[in-house]
Protein backbone atom coordinates (compact mmCIF):
# COMPACT_ATOMS: atom_id res chain seq x y z
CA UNK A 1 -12.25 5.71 18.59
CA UNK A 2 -9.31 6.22 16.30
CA UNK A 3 -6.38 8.54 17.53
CA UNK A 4 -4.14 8.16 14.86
CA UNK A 5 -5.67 8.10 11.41
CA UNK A 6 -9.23 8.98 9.90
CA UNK A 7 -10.61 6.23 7.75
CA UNK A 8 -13.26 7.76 5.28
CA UNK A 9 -15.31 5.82 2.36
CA UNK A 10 -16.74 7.41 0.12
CA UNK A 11 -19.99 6.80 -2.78
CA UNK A 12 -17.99 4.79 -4.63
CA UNK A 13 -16.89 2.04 -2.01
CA UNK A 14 -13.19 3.78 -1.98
CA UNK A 15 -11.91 3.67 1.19
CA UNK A 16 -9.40 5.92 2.68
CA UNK A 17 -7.10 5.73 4.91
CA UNK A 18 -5.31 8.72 6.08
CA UNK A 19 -2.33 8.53 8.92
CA UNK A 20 -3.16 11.56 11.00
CA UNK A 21 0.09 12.63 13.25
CA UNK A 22 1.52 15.41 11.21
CA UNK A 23 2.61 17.17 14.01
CA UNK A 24 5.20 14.63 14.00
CA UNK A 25 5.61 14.03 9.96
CA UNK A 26 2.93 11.05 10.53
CA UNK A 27 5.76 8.95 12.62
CA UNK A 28 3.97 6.09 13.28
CA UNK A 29 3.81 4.98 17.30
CA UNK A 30 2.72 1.60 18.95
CA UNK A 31 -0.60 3.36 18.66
CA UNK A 32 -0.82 3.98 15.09
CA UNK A 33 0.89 0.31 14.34
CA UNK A 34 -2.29 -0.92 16.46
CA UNK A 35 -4.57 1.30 14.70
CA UNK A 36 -3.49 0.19 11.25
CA UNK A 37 -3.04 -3.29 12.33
CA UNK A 38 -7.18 -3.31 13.25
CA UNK A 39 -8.35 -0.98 10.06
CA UNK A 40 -6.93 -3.53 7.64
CA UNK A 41 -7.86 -6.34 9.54
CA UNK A 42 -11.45 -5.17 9.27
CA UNK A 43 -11.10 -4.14 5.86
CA UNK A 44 -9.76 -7.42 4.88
CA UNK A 45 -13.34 -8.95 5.78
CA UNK A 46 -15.79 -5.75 4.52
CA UNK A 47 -17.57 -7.22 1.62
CA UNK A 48 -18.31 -3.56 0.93
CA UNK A 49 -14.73 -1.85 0.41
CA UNK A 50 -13.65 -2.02 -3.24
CA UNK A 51 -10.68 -0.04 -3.12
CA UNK A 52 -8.15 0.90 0.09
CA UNK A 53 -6.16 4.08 -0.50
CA UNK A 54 -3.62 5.13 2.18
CA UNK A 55 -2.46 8.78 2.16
CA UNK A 56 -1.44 11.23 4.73
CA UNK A 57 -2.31 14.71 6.39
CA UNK A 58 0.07 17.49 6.90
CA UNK A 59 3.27 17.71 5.14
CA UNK A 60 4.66 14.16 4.93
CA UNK A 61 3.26 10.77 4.41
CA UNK A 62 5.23 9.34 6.61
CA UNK A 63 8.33 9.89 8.00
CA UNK A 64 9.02 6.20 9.50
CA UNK A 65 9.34 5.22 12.83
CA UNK A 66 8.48 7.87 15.89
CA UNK A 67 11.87 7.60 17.89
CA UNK A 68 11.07 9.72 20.68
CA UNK A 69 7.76 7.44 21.53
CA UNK A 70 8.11 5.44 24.98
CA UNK A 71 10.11 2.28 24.17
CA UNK A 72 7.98 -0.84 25.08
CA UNK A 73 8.64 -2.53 27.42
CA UNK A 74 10.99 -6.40 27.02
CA UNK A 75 8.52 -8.70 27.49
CA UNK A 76 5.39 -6.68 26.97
CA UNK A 77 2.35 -7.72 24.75
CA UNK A 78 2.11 -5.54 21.56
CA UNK A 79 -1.08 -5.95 19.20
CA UNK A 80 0.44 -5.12 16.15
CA UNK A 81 4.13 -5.14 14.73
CA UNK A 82 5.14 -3.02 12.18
CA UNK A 83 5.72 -6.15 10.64
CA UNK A 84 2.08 -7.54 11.01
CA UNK A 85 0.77 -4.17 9.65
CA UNK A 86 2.76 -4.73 6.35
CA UNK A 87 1.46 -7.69 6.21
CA UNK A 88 -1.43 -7.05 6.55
CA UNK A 89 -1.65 -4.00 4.22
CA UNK A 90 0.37 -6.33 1.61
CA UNK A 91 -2.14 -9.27 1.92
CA UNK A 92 -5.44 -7.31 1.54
CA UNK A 93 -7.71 -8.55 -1.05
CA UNK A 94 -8.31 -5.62 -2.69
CA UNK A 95 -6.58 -3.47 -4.59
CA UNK A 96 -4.63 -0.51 -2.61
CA UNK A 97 -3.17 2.58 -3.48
CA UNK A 98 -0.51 4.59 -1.67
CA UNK A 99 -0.51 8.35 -2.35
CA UNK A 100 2.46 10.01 -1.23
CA UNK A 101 3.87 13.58 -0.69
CA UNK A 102 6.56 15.21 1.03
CA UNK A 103 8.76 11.94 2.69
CA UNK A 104 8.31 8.56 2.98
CA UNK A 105 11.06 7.67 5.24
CA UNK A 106 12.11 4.12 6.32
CA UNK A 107 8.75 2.19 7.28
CA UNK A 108 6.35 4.81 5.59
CA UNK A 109 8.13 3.80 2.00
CA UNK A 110 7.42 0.60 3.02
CA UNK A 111 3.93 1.10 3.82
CA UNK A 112 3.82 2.76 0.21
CA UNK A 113 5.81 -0.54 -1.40
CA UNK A 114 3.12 -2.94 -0.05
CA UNK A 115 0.48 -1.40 -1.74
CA UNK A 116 -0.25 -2.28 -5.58
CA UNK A 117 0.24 1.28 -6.90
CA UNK A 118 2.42 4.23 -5.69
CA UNK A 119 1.37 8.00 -7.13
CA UNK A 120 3.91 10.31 -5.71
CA UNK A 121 4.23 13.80 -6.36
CA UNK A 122 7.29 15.16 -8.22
CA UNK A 123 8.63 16.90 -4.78
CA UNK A 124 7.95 13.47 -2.77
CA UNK A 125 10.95 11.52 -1.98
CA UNK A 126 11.97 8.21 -0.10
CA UNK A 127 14.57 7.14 1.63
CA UNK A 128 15.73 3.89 3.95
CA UNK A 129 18.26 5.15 6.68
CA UNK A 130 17.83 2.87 9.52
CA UNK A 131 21.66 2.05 8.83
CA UNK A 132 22.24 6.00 10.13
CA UNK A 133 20.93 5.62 13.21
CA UNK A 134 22.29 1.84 14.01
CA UNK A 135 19.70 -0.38 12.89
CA UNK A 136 19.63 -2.18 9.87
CA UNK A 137 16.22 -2.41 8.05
CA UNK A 138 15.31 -6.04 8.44
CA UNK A 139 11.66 -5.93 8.88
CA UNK A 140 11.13 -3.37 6.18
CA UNK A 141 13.59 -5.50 3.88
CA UNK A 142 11.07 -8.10 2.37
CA UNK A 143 8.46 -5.81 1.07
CA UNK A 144 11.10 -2.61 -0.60
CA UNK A 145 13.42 -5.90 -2.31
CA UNK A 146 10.06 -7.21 -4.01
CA UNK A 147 9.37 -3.47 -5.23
CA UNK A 148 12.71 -1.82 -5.93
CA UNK A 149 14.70 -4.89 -6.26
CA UNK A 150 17.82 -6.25 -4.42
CA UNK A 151 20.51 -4.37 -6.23
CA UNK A 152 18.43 -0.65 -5.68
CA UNK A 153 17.76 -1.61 -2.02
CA UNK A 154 21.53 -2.36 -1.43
CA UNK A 155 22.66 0.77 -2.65
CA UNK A 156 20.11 2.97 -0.67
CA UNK A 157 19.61 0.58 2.51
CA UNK A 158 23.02 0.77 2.86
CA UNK A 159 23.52 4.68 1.94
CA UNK A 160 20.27 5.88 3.77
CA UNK A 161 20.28 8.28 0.93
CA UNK A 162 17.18 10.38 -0.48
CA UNK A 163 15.33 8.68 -3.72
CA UNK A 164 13.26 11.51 -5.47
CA UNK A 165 10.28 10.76 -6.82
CA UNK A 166 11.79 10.38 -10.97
CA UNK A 167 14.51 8.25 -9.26
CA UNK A 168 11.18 5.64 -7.89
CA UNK A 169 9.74 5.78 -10.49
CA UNK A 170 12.90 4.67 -12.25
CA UNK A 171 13.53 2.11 -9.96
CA UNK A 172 9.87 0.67 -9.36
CA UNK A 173 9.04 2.05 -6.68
CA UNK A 174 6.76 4.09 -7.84
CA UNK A 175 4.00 3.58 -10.82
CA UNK A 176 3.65 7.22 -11.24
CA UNK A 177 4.37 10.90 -10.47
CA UNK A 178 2.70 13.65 -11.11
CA UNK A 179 2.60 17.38 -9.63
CA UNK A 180 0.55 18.17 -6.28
CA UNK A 181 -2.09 20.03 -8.57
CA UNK A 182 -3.03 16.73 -10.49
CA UNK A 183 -3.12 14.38 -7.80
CA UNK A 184 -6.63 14.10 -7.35
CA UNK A 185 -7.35 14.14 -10.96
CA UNK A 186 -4.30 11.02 -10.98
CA UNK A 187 -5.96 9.36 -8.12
CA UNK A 188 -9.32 9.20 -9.51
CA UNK A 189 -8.23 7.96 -12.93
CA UNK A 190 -6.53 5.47 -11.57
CA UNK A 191 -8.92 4.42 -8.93
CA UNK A 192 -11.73 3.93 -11.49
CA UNK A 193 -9.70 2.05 -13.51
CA UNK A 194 -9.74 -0.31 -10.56
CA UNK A 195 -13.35 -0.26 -10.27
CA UNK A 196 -13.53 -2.06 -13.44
CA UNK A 197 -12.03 -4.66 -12.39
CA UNK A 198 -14.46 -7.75 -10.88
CA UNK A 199 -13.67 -7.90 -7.08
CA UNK A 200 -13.81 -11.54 -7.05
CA UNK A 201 -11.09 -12.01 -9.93
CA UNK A 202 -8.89 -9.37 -9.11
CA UNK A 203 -8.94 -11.05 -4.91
CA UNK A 204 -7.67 -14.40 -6.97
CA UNK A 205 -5.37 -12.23 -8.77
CA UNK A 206 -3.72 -10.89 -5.60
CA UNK A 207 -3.45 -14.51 -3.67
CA UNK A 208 -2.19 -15.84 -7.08
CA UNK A 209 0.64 -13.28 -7.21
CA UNK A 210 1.49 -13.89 -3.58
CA UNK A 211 2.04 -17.64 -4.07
CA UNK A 212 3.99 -16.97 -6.77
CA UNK A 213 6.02 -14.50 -4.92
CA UNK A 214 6.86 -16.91 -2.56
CA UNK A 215 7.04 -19.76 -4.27
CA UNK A 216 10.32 -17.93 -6.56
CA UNK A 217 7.39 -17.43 -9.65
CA UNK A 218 7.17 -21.35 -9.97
CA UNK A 219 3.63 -22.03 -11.47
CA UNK A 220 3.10 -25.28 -9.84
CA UNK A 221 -0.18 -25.40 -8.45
CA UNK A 222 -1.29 -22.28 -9.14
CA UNK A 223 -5.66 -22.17 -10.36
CA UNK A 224 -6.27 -22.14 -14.08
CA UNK A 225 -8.07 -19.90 -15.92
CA UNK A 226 -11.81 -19.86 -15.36
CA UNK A 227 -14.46 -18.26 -17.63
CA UNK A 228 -17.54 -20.34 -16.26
CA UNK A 229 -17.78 -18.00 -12.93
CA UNK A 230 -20.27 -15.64 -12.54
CA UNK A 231 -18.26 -12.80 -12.60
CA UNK A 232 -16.34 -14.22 -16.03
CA UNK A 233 -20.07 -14.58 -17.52
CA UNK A 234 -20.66 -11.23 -16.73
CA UNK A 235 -17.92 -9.88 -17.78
CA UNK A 236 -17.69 -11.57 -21.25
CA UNK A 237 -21.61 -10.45 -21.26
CA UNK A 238 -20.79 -7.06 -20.79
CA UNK A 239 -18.13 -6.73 -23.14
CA UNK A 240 -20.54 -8.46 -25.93
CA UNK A 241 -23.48 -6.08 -24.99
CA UNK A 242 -20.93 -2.89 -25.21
CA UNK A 243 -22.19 -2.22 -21.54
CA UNK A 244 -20.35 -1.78 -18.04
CA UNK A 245 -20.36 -4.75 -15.80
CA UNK A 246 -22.54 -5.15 -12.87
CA UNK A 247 -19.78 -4.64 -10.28
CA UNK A 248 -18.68 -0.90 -11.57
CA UNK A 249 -20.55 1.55 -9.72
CA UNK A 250 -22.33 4.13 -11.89
């Protein structure tokens, strides 16, 4: 039984994910890190799951790390990290979406800079201020330099300042804003443009972009292109016959 979040799919194989402590801004605990940590595990493997979308209840996303939870223990056995859940989230095979309002503070922007697209409402903001509190951001580090860049984490890792949402969006780390009233309708457009996507291809596309990620964007030994697969055949058929292809869901 989950404590911390509610995990909901819907018709149209989109599965959401929703942190569920808003009584304290959706600070994530040792409890929600293990929670998370087992959802995308499991997700990572569901054949059926097309899309992961990770939002929030209450007024924030997420307002980082829970500070007044028990400290663990030296020595004792944690499940998950907060670094194995944004690895996790980061390395799932499908394509994710972060939807954020109110703040995303320290590890809940990077929970939303480890998915593939951001949608933030204008009156969302972001902000990285381990520094203010006397611990710099190392495990959050990787994932908000590959989405804001090293220059734009520098200045606000350093300042622990606020980053509205037109700022992120300047910046990268954000795709798009919109107000709270168009969310949904922003969500689903984007969602089903994701659905038109073959699962197969875009699961290549993803590992492809990770090698090259850590690789420095070398192309050595990265697959070619394939249009002999059964999803390419499809697809090209498809696109001949002026028809959706078999793997969007009517």
């Amino acid at each position: 039984m989950l404590h911390t979040i509610v995990v909901e799919a819907s018709e149209r194989r989109i599965v959401t994910v929703r942190l569920n402590r808003p009584e304290r801004g959706n600070a994530f605990d040792q409890t929600m890190l293990d929670e998370l940590g087992e959802t995308f595990a499991r997700l990572a493997a569901d054949e059926v799951a097309r899309i992961i979308v990770l939002r929030a209840n209450g007024r924030h996303f997420c307002s980082g790390a829970d500070l007044s939870a028990p400290k663990t223990e030296p020595g004792a056995h944690t499940r998950y990290s907060l670094r194995d859940v944004l690895g996790a989230l980061d390395a799932l095979p499908k394509p994710t979406l972060a939807v954020v309002h109110g703040a995303a503070v320290g590890g809940g922007a990077a929970f939303a800079a480890c998915c593939d697209c951001v949608i933030a409402t204008d009156a969302a903001f972001f902000s990285i201020p381990e520094v203010r509190v006397g611990m710099p951001p190392l495990g959050v580090a990787p994932f908000l330099i590959r989405a804001m860049g090293h220059r734009q984490f520098r200045r606000y890792g350093l300042s622990g300042e606020r980053i509205g949402a037109a700022e992120a969006l300047r910046i990268g780390l954000v795709h798009e804003v919109c107000s709270a009233e168009a969310l949904e309708e922003t969500l689903a457009r984007i969602a089903d443009a994701f659905l038109h996507g073959a699962p197969g291809a875009m699961r290549t596309l993803k590992a492809a972009a990770a090698q090259l990620a850590a690789a420095g964007t070398s192309e050595s030994g990265m697959p070619g292109h394939d249009s002999k697969t059964a999803e390419a055949l499809e697809g090209i058929a498809s696109f001949r016959e002026k028809r959706k292809p078999s793997w969007y869901p009517q």
